[in-house]
N, C-alpha and C. Protein backbone atom coordinates (compact mmCIF):
# COMPACT_ATOMS: atom_id res chain seq x y z
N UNK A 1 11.00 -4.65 113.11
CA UNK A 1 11.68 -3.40 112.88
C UNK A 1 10.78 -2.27 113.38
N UNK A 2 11.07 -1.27 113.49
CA UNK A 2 10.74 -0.08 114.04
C UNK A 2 11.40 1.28 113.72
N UNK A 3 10.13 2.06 113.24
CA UNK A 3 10.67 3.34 112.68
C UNK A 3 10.03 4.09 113.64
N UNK A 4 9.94 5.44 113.38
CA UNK A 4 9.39 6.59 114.17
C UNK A 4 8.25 6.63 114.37
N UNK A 5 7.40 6.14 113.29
CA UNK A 5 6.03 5.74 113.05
C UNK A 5 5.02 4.74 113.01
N UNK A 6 6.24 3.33 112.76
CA UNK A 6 5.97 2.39 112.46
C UNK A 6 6.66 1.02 113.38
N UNK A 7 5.60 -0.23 113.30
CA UNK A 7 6.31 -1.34 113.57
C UNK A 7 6.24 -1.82 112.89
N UNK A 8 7.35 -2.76 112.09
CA UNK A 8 6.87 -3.54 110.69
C UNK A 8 7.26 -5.31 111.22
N UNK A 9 6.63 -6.04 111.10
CA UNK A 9 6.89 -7.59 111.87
C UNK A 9 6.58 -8.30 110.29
N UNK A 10 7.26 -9.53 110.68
CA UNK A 10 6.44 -10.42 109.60
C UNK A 10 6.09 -11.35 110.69
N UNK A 11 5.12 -11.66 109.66
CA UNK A 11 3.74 -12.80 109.88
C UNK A 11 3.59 -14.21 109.38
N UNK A 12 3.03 -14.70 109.83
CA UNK A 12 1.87 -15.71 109.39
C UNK A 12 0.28 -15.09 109.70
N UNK A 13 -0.45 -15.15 108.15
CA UNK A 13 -1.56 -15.05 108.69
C UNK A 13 -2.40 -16.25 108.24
N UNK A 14 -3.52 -16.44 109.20
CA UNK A 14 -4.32 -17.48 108.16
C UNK A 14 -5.56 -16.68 108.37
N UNK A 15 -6.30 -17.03 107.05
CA UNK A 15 -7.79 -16.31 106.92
C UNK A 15 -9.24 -17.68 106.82
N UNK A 16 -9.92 -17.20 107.48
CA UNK A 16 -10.91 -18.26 107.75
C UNK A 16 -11.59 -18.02 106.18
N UNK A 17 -12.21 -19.45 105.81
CA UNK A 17 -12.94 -19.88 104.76
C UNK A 17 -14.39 -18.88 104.87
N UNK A 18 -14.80 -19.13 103.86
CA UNK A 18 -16.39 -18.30 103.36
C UNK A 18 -17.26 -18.85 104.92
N UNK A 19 -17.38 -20.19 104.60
CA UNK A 19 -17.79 -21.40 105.72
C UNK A 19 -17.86 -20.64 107.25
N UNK A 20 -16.45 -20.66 107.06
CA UNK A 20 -16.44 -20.18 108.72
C UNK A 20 -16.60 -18.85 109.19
N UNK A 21 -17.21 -18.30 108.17
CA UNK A 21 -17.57 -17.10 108.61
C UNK A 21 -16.33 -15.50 108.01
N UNK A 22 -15.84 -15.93 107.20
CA UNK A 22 -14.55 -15.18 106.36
C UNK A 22 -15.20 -14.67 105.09
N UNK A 23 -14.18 -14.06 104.81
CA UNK A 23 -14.60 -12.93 103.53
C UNK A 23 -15.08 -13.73 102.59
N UNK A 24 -15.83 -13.60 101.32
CA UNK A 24 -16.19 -13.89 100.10
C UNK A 24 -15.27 -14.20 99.66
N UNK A 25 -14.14 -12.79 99.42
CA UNK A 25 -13.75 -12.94 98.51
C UNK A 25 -12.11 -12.31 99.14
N UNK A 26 -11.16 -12.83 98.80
CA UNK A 26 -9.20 -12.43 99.09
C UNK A 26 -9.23 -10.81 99.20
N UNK A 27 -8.25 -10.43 99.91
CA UNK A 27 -7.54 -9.29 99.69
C UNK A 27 -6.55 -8.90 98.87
N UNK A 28 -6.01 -7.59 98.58
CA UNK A 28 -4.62 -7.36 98.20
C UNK A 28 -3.79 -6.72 99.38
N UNK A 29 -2.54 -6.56 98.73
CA UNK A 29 -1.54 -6.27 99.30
C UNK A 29 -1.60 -4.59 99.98
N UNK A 30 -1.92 -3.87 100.63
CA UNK A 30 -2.02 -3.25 101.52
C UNK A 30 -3.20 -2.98 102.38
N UNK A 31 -4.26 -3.87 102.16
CA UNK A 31 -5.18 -4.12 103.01
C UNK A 31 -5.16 -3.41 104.57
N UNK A 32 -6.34 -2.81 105.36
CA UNK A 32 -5.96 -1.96 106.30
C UNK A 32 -7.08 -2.82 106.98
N UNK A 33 -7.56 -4.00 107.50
CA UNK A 33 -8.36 -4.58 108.65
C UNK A 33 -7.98 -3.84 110.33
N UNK A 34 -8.66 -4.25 111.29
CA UNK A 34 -9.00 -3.93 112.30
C UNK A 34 -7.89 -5.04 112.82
N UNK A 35 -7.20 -5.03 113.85
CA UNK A 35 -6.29 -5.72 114.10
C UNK A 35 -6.21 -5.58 116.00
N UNK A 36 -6.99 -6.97 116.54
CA UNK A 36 -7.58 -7.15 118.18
C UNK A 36 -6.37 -8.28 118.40
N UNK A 37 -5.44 -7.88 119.92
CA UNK A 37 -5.12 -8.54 120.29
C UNK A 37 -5.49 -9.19 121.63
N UNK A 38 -6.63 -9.03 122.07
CA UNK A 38 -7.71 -9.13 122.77
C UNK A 38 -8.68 -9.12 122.39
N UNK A 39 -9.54 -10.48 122.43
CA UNK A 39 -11.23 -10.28 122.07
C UNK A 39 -12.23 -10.08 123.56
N UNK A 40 -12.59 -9.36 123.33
CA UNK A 40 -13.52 -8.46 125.00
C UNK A 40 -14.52 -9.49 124.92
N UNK A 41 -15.06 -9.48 126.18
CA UNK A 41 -17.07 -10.11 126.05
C UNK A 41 -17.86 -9.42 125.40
N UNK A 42 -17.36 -7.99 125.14
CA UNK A 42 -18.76 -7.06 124.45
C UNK A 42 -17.73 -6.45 123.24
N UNK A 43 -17.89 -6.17 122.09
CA UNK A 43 -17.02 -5.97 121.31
C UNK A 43 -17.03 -4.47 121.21
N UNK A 44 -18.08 -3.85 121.48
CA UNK A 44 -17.91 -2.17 121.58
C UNK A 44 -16.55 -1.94 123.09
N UNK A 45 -16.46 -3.01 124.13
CA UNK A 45 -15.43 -2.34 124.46
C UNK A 45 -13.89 -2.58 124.14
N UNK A 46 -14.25 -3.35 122.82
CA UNK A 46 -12.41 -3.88 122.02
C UNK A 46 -11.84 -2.67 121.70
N UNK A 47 -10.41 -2.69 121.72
CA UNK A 47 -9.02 -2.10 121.11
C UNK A 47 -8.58 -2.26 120.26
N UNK A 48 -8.76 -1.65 118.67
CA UNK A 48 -8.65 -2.16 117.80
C UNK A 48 -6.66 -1.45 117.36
N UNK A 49 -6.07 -1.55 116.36
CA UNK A 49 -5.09 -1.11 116.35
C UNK A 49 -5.20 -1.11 114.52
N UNK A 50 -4.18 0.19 113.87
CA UNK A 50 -4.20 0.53 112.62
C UNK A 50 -2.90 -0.59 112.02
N UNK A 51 -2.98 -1.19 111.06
CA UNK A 51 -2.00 -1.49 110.19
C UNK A 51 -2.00 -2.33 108.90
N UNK A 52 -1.48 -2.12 108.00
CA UNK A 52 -1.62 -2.81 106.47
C UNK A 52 -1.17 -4.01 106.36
N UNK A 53 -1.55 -4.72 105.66
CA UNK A 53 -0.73 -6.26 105.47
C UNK A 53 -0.55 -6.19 103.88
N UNK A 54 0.95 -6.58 103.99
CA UNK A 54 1.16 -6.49 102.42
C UNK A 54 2.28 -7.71 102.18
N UNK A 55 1.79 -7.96 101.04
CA UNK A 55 2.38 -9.19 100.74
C UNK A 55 3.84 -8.91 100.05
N UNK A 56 4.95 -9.91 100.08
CA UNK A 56 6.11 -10.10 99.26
C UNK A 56 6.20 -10.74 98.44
N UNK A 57 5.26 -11.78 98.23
CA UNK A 57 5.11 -12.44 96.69
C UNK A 57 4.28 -12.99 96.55
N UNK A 58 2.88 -12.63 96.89
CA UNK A 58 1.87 -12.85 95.56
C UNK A 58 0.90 -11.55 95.60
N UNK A 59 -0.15 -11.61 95.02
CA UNK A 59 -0.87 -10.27 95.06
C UNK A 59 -2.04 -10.16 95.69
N UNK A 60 -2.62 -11.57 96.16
CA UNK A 60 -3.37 -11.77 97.39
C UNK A 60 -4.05 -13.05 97.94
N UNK A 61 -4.24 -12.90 99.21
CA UNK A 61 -5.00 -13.71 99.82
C UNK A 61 -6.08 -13.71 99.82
N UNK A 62 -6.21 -15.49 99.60
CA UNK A 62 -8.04 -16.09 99.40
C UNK A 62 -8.41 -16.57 100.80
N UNK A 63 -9.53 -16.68 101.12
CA UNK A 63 -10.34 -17.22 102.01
C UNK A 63 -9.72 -18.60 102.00
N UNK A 64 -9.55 -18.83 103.55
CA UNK A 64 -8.94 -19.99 103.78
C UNK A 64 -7.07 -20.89 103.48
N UNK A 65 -6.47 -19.67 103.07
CA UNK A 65 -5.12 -19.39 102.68
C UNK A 65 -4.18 -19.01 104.09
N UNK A 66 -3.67 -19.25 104.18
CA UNK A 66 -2.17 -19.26 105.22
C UNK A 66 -0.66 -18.41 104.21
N UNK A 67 -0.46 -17.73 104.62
CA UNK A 67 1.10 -16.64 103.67
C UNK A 67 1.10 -16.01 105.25
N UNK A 68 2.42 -16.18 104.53
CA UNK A 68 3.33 -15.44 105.28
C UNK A 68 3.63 -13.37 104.87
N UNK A 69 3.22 -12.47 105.47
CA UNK A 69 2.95 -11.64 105.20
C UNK A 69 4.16 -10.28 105.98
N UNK A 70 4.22 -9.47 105.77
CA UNK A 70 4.58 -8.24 106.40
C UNK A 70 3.94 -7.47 106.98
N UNK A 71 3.48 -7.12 108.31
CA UNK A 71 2.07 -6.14 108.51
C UNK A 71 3.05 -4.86 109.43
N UNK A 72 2.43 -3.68 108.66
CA UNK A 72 2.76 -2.33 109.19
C UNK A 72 1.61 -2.03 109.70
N UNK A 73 2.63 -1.75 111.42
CA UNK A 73 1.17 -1.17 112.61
C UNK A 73 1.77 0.34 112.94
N UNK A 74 0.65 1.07 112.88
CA UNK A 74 0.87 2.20 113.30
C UNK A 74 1.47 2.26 114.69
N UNK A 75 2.65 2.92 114.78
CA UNK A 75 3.12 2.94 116.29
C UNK A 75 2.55 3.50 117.08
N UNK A 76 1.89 3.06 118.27
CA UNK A 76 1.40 3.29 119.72
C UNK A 76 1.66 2.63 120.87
N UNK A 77 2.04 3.88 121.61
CA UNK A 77 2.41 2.85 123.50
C UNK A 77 1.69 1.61 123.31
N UNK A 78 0.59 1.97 123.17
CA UNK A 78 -0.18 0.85 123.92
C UNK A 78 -0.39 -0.38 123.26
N UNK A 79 0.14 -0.37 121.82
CA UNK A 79 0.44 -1.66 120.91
C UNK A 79 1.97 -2.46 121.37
N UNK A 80 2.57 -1.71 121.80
CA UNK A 80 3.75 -1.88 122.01
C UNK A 80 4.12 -3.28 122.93
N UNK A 81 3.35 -3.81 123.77
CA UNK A 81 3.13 -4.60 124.86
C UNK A 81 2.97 -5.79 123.76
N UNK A 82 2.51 -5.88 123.05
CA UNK A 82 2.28 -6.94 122.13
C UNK A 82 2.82 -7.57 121.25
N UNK A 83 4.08 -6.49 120.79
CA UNK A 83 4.68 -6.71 119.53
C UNK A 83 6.06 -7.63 120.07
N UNK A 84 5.41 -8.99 120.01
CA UNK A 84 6.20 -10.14 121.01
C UNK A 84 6.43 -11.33 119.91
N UNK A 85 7.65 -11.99 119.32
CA UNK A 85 7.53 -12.90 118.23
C UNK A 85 6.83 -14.45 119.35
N UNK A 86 5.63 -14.58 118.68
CA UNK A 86 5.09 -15.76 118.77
C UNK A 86 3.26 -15.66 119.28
N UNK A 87 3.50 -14.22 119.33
CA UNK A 87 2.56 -13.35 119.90
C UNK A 87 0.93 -13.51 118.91
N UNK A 88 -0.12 -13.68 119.04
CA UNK A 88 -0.96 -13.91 118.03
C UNK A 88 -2.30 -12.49 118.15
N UNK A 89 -2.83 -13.00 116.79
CA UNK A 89 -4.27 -11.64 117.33
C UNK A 89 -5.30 -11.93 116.46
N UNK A 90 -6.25 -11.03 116.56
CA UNK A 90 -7.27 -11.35 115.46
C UNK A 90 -7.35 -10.37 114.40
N UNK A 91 -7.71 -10.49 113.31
CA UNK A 91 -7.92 -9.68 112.01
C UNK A 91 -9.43 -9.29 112.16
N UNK A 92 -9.87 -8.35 111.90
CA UNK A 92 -11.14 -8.41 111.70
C UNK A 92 -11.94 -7.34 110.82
N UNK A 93 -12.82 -7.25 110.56
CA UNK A 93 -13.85 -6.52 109.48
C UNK A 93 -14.86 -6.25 110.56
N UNK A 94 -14.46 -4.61 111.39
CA UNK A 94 -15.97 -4.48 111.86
C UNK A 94 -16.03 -5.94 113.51
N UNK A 95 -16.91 -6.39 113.81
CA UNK A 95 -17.08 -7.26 114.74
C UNK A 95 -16.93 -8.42 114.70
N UNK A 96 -16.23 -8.58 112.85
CA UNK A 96 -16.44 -10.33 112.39
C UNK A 96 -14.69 -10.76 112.16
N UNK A 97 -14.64 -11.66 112.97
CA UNK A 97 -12.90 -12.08 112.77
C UNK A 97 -13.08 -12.61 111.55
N UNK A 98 -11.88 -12.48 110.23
CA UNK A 98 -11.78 -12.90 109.19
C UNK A 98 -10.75 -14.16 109.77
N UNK A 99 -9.45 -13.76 110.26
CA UNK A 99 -8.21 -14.99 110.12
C UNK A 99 -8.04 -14.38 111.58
N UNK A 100 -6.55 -15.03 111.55
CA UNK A 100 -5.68 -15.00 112.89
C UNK A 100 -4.10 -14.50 112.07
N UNK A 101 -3.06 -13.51 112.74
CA UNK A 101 -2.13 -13.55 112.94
C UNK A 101 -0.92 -14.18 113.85
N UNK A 102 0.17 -14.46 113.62
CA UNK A 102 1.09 -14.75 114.72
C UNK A 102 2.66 -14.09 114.42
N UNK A 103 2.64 -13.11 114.97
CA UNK A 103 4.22 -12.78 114.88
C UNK A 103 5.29 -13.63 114.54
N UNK A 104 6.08 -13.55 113.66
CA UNK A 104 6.97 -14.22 113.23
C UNK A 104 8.70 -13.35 113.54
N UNK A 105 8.64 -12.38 113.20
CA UNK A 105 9.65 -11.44 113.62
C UNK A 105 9.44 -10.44 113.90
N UNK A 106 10.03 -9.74 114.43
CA UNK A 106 10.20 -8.23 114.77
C UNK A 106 11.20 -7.47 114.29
């Protein structure tokens, strides 16, 4: 869907374990990560993009968990190229991928 401001898709996300290099500890439901649908060779020259992930029924994700989610991206041209159902990206904190996304709808 798409508002004036917004793209709202649902998801699948999965979040990598402590292990693999993932958060400590789960999120909640409007969480605002760094969101790469391209990982660069040098990460200062990545494209990061704004949007929340919020859940529809539970109150959050643990490390190493797979849900199906809702994520609101701030609308921009240049996100726009992406917002493709089957389409995937990375989540991240800063330079460290937590999980992976994959478009589920639009």
């Amino acid at each position: 869907m798409w508002t004036n401001d917004l793209i709202i898709v649902k998801a699948k996300i999965t979040m990598k374990t402590t292990e693999e290099g993932g958060r400590q500890s789960g999120f909640k439901s409007g969480y605002r990560p760094n969101h790469l649908f391209e990982l660069p060779d040098n990460f200062k020259n990545s494209r990061t993009y704004i949007g929340d992930i919020q859940f529809d029924d539970q109150d959050l994700i643990e490390p190493g968990e797979t849900k199906i989610v809702t994520v609101r991206f701030l609308k921009l041209p240049e996100i726009e190229k992406y917002i493709l159902v089957g389409q995937k990206w990375f989540i991240n904190e800063a330079a460290r991928t937590l999980g992976v996304g994959e478009i589920l709808e639009t």
